[in-house]
PDB file of N, CA and C in Angstrom:
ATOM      1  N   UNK A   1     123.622 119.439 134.692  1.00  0.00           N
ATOM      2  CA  UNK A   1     123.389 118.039 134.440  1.00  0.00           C
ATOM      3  C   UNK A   1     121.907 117.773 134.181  1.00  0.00           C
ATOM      4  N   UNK A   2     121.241 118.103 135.130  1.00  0.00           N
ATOM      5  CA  UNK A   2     119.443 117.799 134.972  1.00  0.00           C
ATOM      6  C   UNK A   2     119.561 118.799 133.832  1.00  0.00           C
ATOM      7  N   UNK A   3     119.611 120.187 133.232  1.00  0.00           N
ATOM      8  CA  UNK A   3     119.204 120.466 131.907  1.00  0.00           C
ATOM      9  C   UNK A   3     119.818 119.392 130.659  1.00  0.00           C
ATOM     10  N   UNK A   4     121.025 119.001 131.085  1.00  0.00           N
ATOM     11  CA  UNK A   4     121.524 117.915 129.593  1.00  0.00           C
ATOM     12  C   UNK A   4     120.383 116.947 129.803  1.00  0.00           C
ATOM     13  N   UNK A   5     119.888 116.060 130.803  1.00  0.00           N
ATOM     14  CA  UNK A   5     118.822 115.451 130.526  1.00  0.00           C
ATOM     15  C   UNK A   5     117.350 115.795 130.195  1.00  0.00           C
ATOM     16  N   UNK A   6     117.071 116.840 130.558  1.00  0.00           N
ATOM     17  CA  UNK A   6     115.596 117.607 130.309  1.00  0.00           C
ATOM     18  C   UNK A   6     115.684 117.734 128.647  1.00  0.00           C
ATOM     19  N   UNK A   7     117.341 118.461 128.045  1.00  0.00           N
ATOM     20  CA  UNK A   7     117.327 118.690 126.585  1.00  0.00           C
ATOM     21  C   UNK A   7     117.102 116.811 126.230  1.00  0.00           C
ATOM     22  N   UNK A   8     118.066 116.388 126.559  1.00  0.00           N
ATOM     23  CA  UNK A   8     117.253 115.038 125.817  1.00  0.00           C
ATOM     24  C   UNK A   8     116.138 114.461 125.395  1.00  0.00           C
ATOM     25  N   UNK A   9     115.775 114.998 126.616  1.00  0.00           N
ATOM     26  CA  UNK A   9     113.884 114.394 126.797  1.00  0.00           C
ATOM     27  C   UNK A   9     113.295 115.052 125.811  1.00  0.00           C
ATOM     28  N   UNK A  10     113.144 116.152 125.695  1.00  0.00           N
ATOM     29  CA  UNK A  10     112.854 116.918 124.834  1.00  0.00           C
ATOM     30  C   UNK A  10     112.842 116.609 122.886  1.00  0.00           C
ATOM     31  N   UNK A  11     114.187 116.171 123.476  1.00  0.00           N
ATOM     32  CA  UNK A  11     114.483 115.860 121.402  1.00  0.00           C
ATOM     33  C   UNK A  11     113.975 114.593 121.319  1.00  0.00           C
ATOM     34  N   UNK A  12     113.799 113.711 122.334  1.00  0.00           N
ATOM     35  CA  UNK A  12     113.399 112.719 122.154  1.00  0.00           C
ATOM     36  C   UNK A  12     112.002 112.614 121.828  1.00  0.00           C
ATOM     37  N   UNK A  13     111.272 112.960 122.957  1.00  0.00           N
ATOM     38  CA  UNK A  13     109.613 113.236 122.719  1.00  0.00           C
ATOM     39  C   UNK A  13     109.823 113.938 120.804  1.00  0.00           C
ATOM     40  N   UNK A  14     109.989 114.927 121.126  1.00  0.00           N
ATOM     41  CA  UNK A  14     110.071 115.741 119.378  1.00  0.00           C
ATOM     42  C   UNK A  14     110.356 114.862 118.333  1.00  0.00           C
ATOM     43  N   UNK A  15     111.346 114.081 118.405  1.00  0.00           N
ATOM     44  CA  UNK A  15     111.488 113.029 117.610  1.00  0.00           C
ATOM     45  C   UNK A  15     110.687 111.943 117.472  1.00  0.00           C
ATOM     46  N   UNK A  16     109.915 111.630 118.584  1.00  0.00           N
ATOM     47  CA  UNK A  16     108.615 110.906 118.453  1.00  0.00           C
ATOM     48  C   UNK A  16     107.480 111.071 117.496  1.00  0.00           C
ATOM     49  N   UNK A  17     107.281 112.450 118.126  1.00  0.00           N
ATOM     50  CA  UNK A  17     106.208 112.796 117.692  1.00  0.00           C
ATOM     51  C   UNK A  17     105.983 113.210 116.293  1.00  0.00           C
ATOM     52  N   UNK A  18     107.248 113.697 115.941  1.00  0.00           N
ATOM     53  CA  UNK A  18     107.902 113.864 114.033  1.00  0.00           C
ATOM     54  C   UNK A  18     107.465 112.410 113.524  1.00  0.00           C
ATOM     55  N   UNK A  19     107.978 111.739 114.192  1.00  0.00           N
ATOM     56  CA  UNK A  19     107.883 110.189 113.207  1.00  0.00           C
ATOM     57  C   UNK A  19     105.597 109.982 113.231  1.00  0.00           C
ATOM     58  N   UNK A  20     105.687 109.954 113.919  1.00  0.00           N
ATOM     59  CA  UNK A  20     103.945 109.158 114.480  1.00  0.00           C
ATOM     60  C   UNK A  20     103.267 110.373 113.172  1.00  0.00           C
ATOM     61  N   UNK A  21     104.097 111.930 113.114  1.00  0.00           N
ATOM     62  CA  UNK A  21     103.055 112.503 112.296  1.00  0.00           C
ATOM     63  C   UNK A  21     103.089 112.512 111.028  1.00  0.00           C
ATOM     64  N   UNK A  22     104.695 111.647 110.666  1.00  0.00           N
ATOM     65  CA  UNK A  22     105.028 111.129 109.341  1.00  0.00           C
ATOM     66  C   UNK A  22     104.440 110.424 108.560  1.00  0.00           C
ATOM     67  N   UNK A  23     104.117 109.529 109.772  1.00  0.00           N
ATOM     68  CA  UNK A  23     103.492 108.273 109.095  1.00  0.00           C
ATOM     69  C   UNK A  23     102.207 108.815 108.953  1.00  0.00           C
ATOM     70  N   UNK A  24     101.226 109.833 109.616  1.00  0.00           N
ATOM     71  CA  UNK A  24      99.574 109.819 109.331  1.00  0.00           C
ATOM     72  C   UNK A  24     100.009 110.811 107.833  1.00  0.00           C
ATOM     73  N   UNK A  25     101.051 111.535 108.089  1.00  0.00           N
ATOM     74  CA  UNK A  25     100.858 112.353 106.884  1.00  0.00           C
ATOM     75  C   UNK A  25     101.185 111.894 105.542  1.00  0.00           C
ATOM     76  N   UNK A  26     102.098 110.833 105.515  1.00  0.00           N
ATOM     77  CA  UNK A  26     102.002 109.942 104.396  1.00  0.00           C
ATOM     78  C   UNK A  26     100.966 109.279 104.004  1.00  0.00           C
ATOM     79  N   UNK A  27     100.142 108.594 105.361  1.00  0.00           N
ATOM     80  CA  UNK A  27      99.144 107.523 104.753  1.00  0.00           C
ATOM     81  C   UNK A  27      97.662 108.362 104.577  1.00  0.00           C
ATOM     82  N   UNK A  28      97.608 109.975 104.550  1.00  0.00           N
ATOM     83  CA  UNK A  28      96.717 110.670 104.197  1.00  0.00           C
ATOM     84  C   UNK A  28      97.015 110.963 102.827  1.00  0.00           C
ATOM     85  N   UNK A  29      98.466 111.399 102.578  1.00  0.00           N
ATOM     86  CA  UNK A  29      98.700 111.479 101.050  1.00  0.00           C
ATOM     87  C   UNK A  29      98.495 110.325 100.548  1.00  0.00           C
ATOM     88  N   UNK A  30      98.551 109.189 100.526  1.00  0.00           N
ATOM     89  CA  UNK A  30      98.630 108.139  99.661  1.00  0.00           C
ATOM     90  C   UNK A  30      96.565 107.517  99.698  1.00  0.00           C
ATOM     91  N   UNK A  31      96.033 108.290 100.911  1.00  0.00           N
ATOM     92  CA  UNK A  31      94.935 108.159 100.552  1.00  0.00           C
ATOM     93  C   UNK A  31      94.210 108.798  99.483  1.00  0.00           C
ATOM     94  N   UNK A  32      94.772 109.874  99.598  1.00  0.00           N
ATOM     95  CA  UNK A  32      94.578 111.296  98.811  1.00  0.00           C
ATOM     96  C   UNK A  32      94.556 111.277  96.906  1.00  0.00           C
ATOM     97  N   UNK A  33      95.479 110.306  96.920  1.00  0.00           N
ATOM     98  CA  UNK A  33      96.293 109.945  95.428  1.00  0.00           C
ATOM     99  C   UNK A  33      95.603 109.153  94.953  1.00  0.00           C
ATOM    100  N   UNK A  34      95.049 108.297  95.911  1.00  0.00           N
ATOM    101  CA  UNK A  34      93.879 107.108  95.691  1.00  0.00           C
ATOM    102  C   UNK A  34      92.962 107.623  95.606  1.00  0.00           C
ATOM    103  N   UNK A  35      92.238 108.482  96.154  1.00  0.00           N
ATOM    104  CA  UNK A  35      90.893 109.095  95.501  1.00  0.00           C
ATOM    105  C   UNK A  35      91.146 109.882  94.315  1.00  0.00           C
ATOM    106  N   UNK A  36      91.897 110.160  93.947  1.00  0.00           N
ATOM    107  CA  UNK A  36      92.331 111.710  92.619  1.00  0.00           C
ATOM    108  C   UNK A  36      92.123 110.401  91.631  1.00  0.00           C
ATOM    109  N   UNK A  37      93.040 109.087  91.959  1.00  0.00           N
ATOM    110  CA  UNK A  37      93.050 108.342  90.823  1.00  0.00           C
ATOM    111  C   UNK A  37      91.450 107.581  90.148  1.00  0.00           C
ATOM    112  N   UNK A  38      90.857 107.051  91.301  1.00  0.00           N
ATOM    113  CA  UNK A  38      89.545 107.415  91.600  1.00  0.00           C
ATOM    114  C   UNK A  38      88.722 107.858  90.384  1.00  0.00           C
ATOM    115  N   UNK A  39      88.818 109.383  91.056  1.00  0.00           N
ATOM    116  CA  UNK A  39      87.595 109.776  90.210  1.00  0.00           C
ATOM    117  C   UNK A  39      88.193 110.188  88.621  1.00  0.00           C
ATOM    118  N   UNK A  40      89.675 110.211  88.689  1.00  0.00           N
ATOM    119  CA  UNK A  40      89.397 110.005  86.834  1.00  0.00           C
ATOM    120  C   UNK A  40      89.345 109.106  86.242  1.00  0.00           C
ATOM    121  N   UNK A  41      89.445 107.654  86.979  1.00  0.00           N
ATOM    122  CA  UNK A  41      88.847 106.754  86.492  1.00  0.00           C
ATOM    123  C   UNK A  41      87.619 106.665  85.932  1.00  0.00           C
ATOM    124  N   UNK A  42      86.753 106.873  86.914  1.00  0.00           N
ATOM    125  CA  UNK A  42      85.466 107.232  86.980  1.00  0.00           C
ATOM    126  C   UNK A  42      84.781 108.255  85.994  1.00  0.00           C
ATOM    127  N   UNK A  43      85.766 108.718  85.818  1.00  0.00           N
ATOM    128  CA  UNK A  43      85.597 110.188  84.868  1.00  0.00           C
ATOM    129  C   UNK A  43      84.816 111.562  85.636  1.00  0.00           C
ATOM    130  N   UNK A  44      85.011 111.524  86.872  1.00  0.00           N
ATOM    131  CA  UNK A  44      84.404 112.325  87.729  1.00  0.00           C
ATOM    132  C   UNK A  44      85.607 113.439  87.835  1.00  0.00           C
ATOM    133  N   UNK A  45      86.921 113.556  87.333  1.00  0.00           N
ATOM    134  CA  UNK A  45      87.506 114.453  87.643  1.00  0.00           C
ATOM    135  C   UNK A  45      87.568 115.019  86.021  1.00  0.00           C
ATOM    136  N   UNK A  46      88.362 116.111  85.832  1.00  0.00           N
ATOM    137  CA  UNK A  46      88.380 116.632  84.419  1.00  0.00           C
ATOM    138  C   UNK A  46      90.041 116.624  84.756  1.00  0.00           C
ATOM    139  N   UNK A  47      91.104 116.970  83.536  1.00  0.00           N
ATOM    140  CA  UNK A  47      92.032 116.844  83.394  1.00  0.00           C
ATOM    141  C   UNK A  47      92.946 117.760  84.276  1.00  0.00           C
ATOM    142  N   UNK A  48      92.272 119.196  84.103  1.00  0.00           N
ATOM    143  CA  UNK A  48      92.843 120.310  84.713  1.00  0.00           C
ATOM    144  C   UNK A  48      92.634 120.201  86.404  1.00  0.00           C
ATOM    145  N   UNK A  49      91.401 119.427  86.832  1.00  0.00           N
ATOM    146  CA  UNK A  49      91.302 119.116  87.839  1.00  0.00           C
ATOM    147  C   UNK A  49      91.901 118.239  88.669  1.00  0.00           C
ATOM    148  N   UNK A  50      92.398 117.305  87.946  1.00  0.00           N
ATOM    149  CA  UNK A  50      93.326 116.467  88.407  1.00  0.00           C
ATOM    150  C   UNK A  50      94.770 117.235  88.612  1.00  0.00           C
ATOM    151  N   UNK A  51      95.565 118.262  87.440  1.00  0.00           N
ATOM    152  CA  UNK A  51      96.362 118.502  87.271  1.00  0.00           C
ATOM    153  C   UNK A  51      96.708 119.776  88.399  1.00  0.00           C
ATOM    154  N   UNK A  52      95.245 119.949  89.119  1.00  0.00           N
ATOM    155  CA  UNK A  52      95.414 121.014  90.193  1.00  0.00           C
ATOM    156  C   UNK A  52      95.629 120.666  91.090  1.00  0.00           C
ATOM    157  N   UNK A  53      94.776 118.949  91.425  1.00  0.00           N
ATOM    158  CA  UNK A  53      95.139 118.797  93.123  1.00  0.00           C
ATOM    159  C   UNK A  53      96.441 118.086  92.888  1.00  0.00           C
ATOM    160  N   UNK A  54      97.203 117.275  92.303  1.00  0.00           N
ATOM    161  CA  UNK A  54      98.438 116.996  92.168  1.00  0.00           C
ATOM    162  C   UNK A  54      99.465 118.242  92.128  1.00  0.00           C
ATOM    163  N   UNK A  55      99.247 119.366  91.942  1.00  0.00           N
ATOM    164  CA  UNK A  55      99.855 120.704  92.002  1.00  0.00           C
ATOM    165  C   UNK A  55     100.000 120.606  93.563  1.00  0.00           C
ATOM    166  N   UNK A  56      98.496 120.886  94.238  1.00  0.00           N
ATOM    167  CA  UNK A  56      98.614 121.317  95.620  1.00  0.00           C
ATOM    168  C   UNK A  56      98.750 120.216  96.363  1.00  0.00           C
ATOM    169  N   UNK A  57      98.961 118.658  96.326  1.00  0.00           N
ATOM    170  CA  UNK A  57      99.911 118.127  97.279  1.00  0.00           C
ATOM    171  C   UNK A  57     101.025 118.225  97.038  1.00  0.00           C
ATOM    172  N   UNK A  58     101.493 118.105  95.417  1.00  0.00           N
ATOM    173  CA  UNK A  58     103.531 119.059  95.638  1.00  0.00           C
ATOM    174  C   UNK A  58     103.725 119.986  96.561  1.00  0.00           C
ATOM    175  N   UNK A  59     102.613 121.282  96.480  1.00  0.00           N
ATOM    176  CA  UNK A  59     102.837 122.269  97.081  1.00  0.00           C
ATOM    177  C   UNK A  59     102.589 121.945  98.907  1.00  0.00           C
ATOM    178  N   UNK A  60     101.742 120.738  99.266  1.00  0.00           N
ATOM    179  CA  UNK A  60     101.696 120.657 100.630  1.00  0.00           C
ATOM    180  C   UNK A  60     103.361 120.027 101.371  1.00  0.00           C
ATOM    181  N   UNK A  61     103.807 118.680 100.036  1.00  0.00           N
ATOM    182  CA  UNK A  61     104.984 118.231 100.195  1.00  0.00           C
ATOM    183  C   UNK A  61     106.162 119.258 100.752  1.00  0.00           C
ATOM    184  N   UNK A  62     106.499 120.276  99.638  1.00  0.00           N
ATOM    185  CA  UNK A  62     107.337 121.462  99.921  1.00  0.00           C
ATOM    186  C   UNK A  62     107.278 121.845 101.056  1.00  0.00           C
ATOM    187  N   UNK A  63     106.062 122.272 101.207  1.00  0.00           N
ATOM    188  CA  UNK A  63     105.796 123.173 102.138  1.00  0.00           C
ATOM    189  C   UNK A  63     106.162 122.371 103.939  1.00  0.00           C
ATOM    190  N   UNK A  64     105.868 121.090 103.726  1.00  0.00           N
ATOM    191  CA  UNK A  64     106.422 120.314 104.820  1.00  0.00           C
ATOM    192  C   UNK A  64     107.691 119.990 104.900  1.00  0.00           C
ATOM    193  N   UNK A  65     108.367 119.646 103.652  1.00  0.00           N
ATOM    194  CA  UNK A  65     109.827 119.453 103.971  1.00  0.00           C
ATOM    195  C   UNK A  65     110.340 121.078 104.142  1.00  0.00           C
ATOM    196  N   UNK A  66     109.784 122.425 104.069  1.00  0.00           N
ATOM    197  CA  UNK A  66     110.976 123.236 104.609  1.00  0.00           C
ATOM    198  C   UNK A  66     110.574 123.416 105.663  1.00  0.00           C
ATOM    199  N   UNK A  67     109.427 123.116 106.228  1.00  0.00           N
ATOM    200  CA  UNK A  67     109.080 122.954 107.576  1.00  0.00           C
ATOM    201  C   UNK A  67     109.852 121.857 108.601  1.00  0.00           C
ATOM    202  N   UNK A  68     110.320 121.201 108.204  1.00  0.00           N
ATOM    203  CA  UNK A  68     111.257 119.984 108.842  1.00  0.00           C
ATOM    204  C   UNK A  68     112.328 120.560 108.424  1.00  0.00           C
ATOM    205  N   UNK A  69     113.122 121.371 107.872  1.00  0.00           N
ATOM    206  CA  UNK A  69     114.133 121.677 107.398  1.00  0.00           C
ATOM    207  C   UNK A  69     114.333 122.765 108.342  1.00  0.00           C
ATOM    208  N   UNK A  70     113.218 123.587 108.832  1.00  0.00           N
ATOM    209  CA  UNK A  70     113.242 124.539 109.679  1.00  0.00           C
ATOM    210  C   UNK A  70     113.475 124.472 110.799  1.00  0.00           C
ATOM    211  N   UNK A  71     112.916 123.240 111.475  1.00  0.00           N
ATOM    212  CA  UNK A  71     112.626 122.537 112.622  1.00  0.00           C
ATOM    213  C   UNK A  71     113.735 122.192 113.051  1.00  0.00           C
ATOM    214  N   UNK A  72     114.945 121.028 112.286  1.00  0.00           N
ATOM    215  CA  UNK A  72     116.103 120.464 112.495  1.00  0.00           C
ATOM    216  C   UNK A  72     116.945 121.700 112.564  1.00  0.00           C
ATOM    217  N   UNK A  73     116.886 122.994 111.804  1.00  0.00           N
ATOM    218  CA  UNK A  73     117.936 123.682 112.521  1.00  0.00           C
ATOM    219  C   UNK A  73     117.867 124.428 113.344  1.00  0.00           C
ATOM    220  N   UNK A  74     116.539 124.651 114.284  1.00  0.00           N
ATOM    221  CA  UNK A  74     116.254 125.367 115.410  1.00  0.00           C
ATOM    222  C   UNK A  74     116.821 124.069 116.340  1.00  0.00           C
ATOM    223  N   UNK A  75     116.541 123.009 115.946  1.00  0.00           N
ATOM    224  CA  UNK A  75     116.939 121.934 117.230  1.00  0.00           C
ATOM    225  C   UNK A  75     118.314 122.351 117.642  1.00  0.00           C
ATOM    226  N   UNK A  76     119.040 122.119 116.319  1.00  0.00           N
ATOM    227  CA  UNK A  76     120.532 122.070 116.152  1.00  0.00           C
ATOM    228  C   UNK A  76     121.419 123.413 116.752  1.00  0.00           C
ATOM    229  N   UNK A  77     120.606 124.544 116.598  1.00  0.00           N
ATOM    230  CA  UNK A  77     120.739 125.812 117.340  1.00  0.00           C
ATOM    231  C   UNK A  77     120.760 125.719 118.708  1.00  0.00           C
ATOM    232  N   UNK A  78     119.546 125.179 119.480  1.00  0.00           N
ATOM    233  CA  UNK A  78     119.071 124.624 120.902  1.00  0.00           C
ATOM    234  C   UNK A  78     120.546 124.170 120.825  1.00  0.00           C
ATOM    235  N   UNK A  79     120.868 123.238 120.390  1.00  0.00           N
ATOM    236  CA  UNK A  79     121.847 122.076 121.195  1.00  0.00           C
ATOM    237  C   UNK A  79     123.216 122.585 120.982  1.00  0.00           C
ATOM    238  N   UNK A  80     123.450 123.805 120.500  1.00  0.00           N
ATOM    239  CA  UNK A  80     124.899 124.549 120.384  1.00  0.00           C
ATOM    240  C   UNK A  80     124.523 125.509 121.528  1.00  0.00           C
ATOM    241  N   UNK A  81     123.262 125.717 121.652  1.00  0.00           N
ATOM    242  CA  UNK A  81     123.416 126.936 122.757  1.00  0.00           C
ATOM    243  C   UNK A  81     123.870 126.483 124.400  1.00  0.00           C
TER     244      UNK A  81
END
Protein backbone atom coordinates (compact mmCIF):
# COMPACT_ATOMS: atom_id res chain seq x y z
CA UNK A 1 0.00 0.00 0.00
CA UNK A 2 2.65 2.77 1.12
CA UNK A 3 4.67 1.72 -2.25
CA UNK A 4 1.22 2.38 -4.45
CA UNK A 5 1.42 5.76 -2.78
CA UNK A 6 5.23 6.52 -2.86
CA UNK A 7 4.73 5.36 -6.91
CA UNK A 8 2.22 8.11 -7.09
CA UNK A 9 4.17 10.67 -5.55
CA UNK A 10 6.67 10.03 -7.71
CA UNK A 11 4.75 10.36 -11.14
CA UNK A 12 3.32 13.14 -9.77
CA UNK A 13 6.38 15.26 -8.75
CA UNK A 14 7.80 13.90 -12.47
CA UNK A 15 4.87 15.19 -13.99
CA UNK A 16 5.44 18.46 -12.43
CA UNK A 17 8.47 18.96 -13.11
CA UNK A 18 8.00 17.82 -17.10
CA UNK A 19 5.43 20.56 -17.34
CA UNK A 20 7.51 23.72 -15.37
CA UNK A 21 10.48 22.46 -17.89
CA UNK A 22 8.10 22.68 -20.85
CA UNK A 23 7.19 25.77 -20.44
CA UNK A 24 11.07 27.34 -19.88
CA UNK A 25 11.92 25.21 -22.85
CA UNK A 26 9.40 26.62 -25.08
CA UNK A 27 9.74 30.19 -23.95
CA UNK A 28 13.67 29.79 -24.62
CA UNK A 29 12.81 28.52 -28.11
CA UNK A 30 10.51 31.18 -28.95
CA UNK A 31 13.16 33.52 -27.55
CA UNK A 32 15.61 31.95 -29.68
CA UNK A 33 13.42 32.42 -33.03
CA UNK A 34 13.15 35.99 -31.99
CA UNK A 35 16.67 36.70 -32.05
CA UNK A 36 17.47 34.50 -35.47
CA UNK A 37 14.58 36.72 -36.82
CA UNK A 38 16.43 39.62 -35.41
CA UNK A 39 19.47 39.60 -36.85
CA UNK A 40 18.33 38.91 -40.45
CA UNK A 41 16.44 41.62 -40.21
CA UNK A 42 19.18 43.51 -39.32
CA UNK A 43 21.15 41.81 -41.86
CA UNK A 44 23.52 40.54 -39.21
CA UNK A 45 22.80 36.95 -40.07
CA UNK A 46 23.69 35.51 -43.68
CA UNK A 47 21.24 33.06 -45.24
CA UNK A 48 23.10 29.82 -44.59
CA UNK A 49 23.37 31.05 -41.13
CA UNK A 50 20.07 31.39 -40.46
CA UNK A 51 19.33 28.12 -42.32
CA UNK A 52 21.79 26.42 -39.71
CA UNK A 53 20.44 27.53 -36.47
CA UNK A 54 16.82 26.72 -37.60
CA UNK A 55 18.42 23.20 -38.53
CA UNK A 56 19.75 22.87 -34.91
CA UNK A 57 16.59 23.85 -32.98
CA UNK A 58 14.66 21.06 -35.25
CA UNK A 59 17.42 19.00 -34.23
CA UNK A 60 17.12 20.16 -30.35
CA UNK A 61 13.07 19.68 -30.88
CA UNK A 62 13.66 15.87 -31.97
CA UNK A 63 15.97 15.28 -29.85
CA UNK A 64 13.53 16.28 -26.88
CA UNK A 65 10.50 14.71 -28.06
CA UNK A 66 12.34 11.16 -28.18
CA UNK A 67 13.50 12.04 -24.97
CA UNK A 68 9.88 12.34 -23.59
CA UNK A 69 9.01 9.49 -25.67
CA UNK A 70 11.66 7.63 -23.75
CA UNK A 71 10.71 8.83 -20.48
CA UNK A 72 6.78 7.91 -20.78
CA UNK A 73 7.73 4.41 -21.51
CA UNK A 74 10.13 3.79 -18.70
CA UNK A 75 7.24 5.32 -16.50
CA UNK A 76 4.77 2.99 -18.09
CA UNK A 77 7.26 -0.01 -17.53
CA UNK A 78 7.63 1.22 -13.62
CA UNK A 79 3.86 1.02 -13.35
CA UNK A 80 3.42 -2.62 -14.95
CA UNK A 81 6.17 -3.76 -12.79
Amino acid sequence: MKASYLLAAIILFSITTISANAQNYNRNLRYHNKRIHQGVSKGELTRSETYRLHAQEANIRYETYQYKKMMATLMLMKEQA
